[in-house]
C-alpha atoms as a PDB file:
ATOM      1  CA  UNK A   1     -49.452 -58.939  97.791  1.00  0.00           C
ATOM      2  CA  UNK A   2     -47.188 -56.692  99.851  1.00  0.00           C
ATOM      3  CA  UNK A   3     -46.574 -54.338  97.481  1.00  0.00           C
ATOM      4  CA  UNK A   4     -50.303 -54.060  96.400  1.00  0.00           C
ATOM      5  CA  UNK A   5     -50.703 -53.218 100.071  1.00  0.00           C
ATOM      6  CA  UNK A   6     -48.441 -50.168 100.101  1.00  0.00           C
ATOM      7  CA  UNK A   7     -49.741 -49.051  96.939  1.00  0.00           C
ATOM      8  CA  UNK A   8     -53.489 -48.933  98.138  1.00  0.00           C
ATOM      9  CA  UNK A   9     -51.823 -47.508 101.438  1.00  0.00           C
ATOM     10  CA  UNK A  10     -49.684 -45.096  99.769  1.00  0.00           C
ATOM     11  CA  UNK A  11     -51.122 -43.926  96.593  1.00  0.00           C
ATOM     12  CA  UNK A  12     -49.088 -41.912  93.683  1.00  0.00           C
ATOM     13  CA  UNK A  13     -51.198 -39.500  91.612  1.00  0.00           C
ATOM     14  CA  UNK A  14     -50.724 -40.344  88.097  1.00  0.00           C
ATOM     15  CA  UNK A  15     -49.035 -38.110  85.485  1.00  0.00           C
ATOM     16  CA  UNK A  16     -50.043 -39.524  82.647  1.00  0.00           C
ATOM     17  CA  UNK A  17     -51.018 -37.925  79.458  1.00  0.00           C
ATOM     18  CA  UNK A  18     -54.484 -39.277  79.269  1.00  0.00           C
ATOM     19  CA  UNK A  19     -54.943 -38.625  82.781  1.00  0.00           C
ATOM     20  CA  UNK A  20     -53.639 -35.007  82.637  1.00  0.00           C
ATOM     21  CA  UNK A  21     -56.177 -34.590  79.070  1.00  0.00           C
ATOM     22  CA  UNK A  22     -58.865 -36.135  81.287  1.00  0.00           C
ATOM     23  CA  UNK A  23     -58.390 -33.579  84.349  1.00  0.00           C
ATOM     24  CA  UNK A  24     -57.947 -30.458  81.821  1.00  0.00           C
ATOM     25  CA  UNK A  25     -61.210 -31.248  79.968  1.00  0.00           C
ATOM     26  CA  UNK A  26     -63.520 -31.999  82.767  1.00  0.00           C
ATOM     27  CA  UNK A  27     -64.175 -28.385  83.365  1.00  0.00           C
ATOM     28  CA  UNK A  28     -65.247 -28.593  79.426  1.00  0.00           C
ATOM     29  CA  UNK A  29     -67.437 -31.480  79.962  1.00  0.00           C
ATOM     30  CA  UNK A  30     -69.228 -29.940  82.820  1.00  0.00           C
ATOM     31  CA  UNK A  31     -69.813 -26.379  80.993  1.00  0.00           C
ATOM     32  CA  UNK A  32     -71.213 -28.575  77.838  1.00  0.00           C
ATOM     33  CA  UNK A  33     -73.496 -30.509  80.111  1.00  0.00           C
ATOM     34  CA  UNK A  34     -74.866 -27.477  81.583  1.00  0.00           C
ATOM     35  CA  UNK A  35     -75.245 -25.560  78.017  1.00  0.00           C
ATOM     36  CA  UNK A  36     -76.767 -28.835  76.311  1.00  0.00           C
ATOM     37  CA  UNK A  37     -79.117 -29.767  79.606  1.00  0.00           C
ATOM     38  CA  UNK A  38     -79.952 -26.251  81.167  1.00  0.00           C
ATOM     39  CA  UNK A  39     -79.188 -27.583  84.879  1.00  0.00           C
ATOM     40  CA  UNK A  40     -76.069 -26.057  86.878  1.00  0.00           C
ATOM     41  CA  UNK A  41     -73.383 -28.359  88.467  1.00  0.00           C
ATOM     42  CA  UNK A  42     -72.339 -27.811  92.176  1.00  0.00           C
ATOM     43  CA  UNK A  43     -69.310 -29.557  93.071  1.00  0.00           C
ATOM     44  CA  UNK A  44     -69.250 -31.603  95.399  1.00  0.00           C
ATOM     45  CA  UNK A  45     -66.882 -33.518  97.746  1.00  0.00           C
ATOM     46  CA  UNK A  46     -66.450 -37.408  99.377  1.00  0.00           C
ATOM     47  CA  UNK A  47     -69.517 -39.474 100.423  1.00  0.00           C
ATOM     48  CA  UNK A  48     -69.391 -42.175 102.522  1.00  0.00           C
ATOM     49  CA  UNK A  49     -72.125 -44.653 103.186  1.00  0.00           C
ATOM     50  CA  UNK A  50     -74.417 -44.722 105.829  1.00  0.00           C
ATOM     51  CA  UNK A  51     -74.241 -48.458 106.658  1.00  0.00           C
ATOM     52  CA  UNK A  52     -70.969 -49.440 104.721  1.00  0.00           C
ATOM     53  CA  UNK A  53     -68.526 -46.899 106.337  1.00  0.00           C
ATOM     54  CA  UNK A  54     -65.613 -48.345 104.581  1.00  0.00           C
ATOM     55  CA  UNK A  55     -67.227 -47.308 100.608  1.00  0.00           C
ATOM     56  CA  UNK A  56     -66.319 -43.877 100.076  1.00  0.00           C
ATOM     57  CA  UNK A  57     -67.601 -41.640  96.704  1.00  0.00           C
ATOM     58  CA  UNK A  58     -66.521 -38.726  94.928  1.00  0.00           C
ATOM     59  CA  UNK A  59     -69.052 -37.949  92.235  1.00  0.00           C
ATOM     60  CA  UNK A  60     -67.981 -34.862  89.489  1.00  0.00           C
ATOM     61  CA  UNK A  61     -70.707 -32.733  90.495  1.00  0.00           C
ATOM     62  CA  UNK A  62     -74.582 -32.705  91.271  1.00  0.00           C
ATOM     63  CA  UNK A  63     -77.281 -31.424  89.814  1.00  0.00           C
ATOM     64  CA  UNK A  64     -81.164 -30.409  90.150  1.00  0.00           C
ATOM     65  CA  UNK A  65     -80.468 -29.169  93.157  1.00  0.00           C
ATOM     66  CA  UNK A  66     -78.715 -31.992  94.908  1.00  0.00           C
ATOM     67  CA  UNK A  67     -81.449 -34.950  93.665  1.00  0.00           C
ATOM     68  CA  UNK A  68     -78.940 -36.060  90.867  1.00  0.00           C
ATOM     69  CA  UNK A  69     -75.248 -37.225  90.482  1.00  0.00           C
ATOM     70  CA  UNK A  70     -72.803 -35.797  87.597  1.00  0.00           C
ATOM     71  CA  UNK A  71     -69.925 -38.161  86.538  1.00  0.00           C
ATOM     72  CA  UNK A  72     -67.755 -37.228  83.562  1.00  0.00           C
ATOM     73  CA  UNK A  73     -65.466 -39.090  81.303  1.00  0.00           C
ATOM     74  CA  UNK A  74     -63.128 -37.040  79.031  1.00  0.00           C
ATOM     75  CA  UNK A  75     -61.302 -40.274  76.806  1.00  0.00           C
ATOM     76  CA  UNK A  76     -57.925 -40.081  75.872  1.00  0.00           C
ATOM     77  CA  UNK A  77     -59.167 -42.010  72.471  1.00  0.00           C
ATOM     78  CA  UNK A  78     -61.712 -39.395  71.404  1.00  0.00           C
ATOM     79  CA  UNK A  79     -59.685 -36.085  71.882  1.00  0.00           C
ATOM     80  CA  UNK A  80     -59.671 -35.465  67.981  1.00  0.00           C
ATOM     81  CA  UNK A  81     -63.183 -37.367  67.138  1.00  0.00           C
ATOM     82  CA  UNK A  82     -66.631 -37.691  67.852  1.00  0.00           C
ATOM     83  CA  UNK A  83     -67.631 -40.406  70.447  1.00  0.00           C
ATOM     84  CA  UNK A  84     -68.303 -43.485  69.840  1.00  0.00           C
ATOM     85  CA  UNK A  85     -68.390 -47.371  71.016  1.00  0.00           C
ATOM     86  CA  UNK A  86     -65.680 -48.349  68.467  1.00  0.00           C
ATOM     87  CA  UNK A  87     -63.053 -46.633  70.496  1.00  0.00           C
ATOM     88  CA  UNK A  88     -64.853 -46.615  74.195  1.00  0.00           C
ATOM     89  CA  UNK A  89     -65.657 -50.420  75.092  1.00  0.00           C
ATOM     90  CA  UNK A  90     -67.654 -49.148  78.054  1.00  0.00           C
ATOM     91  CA  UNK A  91     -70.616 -47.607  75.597  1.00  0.00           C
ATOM     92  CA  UNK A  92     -72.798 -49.981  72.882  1.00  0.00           C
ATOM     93  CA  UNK A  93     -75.315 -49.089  70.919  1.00  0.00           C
ATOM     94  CA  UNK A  94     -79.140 -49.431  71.348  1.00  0.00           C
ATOM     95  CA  UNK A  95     -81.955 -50.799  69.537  1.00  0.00           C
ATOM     96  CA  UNK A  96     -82.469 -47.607  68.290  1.00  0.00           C
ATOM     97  CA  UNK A  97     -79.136 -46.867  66.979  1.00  0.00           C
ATOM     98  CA  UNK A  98     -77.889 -44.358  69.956  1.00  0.00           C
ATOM     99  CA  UNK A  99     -75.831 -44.917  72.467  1.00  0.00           C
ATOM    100  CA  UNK A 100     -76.049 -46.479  75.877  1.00  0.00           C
ATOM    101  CA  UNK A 101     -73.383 -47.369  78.414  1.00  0.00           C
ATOM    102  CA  UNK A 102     -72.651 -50.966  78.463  1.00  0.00           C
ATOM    103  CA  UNK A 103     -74.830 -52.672  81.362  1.00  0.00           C
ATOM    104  CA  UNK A 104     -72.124 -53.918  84.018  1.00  0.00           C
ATOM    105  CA  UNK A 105     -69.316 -52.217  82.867  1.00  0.00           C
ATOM    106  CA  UNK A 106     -66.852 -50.531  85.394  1.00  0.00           C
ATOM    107  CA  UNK A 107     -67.821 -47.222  84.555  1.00  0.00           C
ATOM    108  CA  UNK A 108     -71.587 -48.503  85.009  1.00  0.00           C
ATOM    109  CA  UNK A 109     -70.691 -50.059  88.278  1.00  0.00           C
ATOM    110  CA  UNK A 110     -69.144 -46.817  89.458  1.00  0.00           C
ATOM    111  CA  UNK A 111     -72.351 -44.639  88.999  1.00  0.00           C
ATOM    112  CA  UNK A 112     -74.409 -47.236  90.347  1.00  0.00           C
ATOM    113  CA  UNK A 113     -72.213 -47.070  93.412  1.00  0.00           C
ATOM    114  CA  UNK A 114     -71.889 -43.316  93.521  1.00  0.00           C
ATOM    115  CA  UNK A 115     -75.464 -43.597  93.931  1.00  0.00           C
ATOM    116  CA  UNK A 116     -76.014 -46.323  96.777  1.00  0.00           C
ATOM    117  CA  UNK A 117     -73.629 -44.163  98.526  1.00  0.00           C
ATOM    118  CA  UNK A 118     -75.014 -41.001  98.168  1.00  0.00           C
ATOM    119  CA  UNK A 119     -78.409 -41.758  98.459  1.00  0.00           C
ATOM    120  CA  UNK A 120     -79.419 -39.793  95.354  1.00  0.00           C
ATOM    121  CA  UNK A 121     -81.230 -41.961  92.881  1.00  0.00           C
ATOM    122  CA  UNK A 122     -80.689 -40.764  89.318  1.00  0.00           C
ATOM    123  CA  UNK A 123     -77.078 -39.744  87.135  1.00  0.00           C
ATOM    124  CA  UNK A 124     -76.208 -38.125  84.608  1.00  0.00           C
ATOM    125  CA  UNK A 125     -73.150 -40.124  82.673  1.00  0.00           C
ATOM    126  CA  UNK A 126     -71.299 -37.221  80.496  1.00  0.00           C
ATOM    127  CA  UNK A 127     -68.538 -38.332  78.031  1.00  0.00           C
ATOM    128  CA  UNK A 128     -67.160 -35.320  76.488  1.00  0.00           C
ATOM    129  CA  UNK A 129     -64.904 -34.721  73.636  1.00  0.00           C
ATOM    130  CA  UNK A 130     -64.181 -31.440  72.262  1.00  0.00           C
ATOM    131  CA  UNK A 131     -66.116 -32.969  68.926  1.00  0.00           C
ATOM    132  CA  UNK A 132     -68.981 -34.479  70.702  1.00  0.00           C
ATOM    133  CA  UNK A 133     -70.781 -34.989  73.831  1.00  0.00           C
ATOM    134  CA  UNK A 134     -72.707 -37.694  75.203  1.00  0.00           C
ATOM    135  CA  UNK A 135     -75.295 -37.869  78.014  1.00  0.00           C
ATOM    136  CA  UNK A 136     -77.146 -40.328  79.385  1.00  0.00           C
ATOM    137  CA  UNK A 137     -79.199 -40.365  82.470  1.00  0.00           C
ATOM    138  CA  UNK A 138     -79.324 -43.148  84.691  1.00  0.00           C
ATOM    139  CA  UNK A 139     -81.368 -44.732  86.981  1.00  0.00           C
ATOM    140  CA  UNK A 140     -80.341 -46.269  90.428  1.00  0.00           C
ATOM    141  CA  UNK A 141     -80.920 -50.261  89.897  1.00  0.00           C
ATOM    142  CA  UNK A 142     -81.254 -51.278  93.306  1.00  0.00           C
ATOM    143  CA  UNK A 143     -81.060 -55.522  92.511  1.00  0.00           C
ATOM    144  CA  UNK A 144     -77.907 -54.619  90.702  1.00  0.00           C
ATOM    145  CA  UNK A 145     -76.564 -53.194  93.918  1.00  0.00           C
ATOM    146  CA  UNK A 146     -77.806 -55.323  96.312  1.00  0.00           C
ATOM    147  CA  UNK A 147     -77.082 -58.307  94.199  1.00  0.00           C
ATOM    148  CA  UNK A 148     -74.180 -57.897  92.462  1.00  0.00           C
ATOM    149  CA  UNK A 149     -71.807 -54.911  92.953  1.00  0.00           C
ATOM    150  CA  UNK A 150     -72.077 -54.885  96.516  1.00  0.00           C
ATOM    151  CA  UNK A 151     -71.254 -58.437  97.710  1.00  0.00           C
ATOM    152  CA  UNK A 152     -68.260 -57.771  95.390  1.00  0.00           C
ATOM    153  CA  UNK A 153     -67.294 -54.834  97.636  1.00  0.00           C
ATOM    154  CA  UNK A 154     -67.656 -56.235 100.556  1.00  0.00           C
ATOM    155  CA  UNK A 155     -65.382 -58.947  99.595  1.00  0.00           C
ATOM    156  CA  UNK A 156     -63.013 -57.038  98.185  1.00  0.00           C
ATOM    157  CA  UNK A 157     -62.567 -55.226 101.354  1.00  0.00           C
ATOM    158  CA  UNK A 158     -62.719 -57.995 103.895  1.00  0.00           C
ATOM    159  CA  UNK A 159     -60.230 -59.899 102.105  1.00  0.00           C
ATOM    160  CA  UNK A 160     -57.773 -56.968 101.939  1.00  0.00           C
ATOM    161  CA  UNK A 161     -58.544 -55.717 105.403  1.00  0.00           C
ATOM    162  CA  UNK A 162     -57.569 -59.087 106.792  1.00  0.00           C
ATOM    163  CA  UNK A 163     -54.225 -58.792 104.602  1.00  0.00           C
ATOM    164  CA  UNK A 164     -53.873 -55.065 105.865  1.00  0.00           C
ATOM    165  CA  UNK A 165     -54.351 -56.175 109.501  1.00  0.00           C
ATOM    166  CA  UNK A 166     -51.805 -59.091 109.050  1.00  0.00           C
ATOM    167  CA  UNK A 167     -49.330 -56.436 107.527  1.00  0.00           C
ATOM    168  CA  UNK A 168     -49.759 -54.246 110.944  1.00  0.00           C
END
């Protein structure tokens, strides 16, 4: 547990080469979004929530003049292909045949929480590849927040801010 603690205290950045693709490309992704969608980006920097001071947010960008969130996903898996759920377990397919991010998944959790704490109620979810892009807007699910992803969060951080103060 120790060690845990020091690494959440004392993060490393990491160099890896899937990270390092995913940080190259995201200026990519954000130029595709705004060619394919006609809206401009603005970047943006931390948000922290009103009521829950301790859950912090850094969103990719916003959009339509500040009423919608940007997050981007550049995957390692589809540098040399066209997207696609085979490869990314976060995205499924629809009735319809297109895709969808996966309800619940981490990467669905993390927009829903970019927007409780921002406020902003709508997201655009961009996964890029230099083959393909993929955009789908998203809706702020408030008994998804309220219900699930936030009693997770505030677990998560009471039981590691009791370890934390114990480790002080």
């Amino acid at each position: 547990m120790k060690s845990f603690m020091v690494q959440l205290l004392n993060p490393t950045e990491l160099h890896t080469e899937p990270v390092l693709y995913g940080k190259a490309m995201e200026n990519s992704a954000i130029e595709a979004f705004e060619n394919i969608t006609r809206r401009s980006v603005e970047p943006c920097g931390l948000f922290v929530h009103k009521q829950f001071n301790f859950l912090g947010s850094t969103p990719d960008g916003t959009t339509d003049n500040g009423r919608a969130l940007v997050e981007v996903k550049c995957p390692w898996p589809c540098r040399d292909c066209n997207i696609m759920p085979q490869k990314l377990p976060y995205l499924v397919r629809d009735d319809q045949g297109g895709l969808m991010v996966k309800y619940g998944c981490n990467y669905f959790c993390q927009v829903m929480g970019q927007m409780a704490i921002t406020g902003i109620q709508t997201s655009f979810f961009v996964v890029f590849s230099p083959h393909d892009v993929f955009i789908e807007k998203i809706s702020f699910d408030e008994a998804f927040w309220e219900n699930k992803l936030l009693p997770k969060l505030c677990n998560f951080y009471e039981m590691y801010r009791v370890h934390i103060a114990k480790s002080l």
